[in-house]
Protein backbone atom coordinates (compact mmCIF):
# COMPACT_ATOMS: atom_id res chain seq x y z
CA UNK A 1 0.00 0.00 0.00
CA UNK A 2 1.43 3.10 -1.27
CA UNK A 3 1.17 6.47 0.42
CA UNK A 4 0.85 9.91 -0.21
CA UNK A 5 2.63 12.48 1.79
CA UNK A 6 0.42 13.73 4.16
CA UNK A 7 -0.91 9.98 4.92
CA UNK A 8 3.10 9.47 5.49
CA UNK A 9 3.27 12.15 8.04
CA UNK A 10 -0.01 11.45 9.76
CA UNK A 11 1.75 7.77 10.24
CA UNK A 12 5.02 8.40 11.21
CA UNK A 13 3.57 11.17 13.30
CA UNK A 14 1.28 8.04 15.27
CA UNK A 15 4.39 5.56 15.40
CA UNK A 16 5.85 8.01 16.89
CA UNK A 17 3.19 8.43 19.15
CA UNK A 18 3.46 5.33 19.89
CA UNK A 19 6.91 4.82 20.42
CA UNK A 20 6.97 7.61 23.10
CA UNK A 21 4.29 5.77 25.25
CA UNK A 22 6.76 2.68 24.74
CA UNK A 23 9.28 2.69 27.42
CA UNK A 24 6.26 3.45 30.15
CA UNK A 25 4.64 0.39 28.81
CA UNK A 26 8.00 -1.40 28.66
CA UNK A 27 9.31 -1.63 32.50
CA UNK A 28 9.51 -5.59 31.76
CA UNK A 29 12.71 -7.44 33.50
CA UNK A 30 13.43 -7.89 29.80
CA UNK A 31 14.26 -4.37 29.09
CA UNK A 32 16.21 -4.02 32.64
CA UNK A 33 18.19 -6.70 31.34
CA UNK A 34 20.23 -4.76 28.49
CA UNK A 35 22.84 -2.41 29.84
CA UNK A 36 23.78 0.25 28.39
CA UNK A 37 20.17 1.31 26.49
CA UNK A 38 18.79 4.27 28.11
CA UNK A 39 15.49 5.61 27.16
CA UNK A 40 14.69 9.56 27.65
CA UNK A 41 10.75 9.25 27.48
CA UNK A 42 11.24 13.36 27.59
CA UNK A 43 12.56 13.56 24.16
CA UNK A 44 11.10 13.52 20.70
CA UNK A 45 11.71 10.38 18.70
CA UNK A 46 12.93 10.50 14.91
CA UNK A 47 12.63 7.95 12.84
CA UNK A 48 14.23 7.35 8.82
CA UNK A 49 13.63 4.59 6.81
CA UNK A 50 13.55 3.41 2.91
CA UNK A 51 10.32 2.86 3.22
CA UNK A 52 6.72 2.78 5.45
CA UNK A 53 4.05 0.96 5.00
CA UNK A 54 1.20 1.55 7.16
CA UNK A 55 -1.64 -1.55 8.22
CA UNK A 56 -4.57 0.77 9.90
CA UNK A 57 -6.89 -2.11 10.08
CA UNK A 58 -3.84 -3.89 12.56
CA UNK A 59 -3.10 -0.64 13.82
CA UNK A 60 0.76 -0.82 12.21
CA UNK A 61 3.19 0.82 10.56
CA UNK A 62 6.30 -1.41 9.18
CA UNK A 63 9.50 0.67 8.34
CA UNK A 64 11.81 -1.68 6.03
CA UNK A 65 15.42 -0.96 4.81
CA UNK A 66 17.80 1.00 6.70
CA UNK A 67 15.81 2.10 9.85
CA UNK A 68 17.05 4.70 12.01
CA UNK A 69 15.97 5.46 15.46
CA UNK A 70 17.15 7.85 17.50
CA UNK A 71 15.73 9.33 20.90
CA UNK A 72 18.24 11.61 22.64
CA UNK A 73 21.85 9.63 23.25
CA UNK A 74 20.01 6.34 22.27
CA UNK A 75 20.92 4.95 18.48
CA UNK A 76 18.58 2.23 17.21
CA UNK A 77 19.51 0.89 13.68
CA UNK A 78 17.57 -2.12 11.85
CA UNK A 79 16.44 -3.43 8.50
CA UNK A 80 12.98 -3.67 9.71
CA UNK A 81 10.87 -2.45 12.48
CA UNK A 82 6.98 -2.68 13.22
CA UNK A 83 5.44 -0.28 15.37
């Protein structure tokens, strides 16, 4: 499903959303577990990617090839990442 611009924004603007409300959802042993990843819930998140692709009826956006994450001091990079 290809997207115009504005439908672009209004995603990444919700997985972004999204992502924000992520490390108060996210206090899981799991997370405590890796040392080193600090998350600033304060701070905007950016993300960059090849490409989005946005599922509304699952309530998902996929971001494929080259996926760049960054929220304050912490650097997430992947080839894919659902949201």
């Amino acid at each position: 499903m290809w997207l115009n611009s504005s439908t672009r924004l209004a995603a990444a603007t919700s997985a972004l959303l999204l992502l924000s409300l992520a490390p108060s959802l996210a206090q899981s042993s799991a997370a405590s577990q890796v040392s080193g990843l600090k998350l600033a819930g304060d701070k905007p998140i950016q993300i960059e990617s090849d490409k989005l692709e946005v599922r509304q009826a699952e309530n998902v956006a996929i971001f494929t090839g080259n996926v760049t994450v960054v929220q304050g001091p912490t650097l997430m990079k992947a080839g894919k990442m659902m949201v």
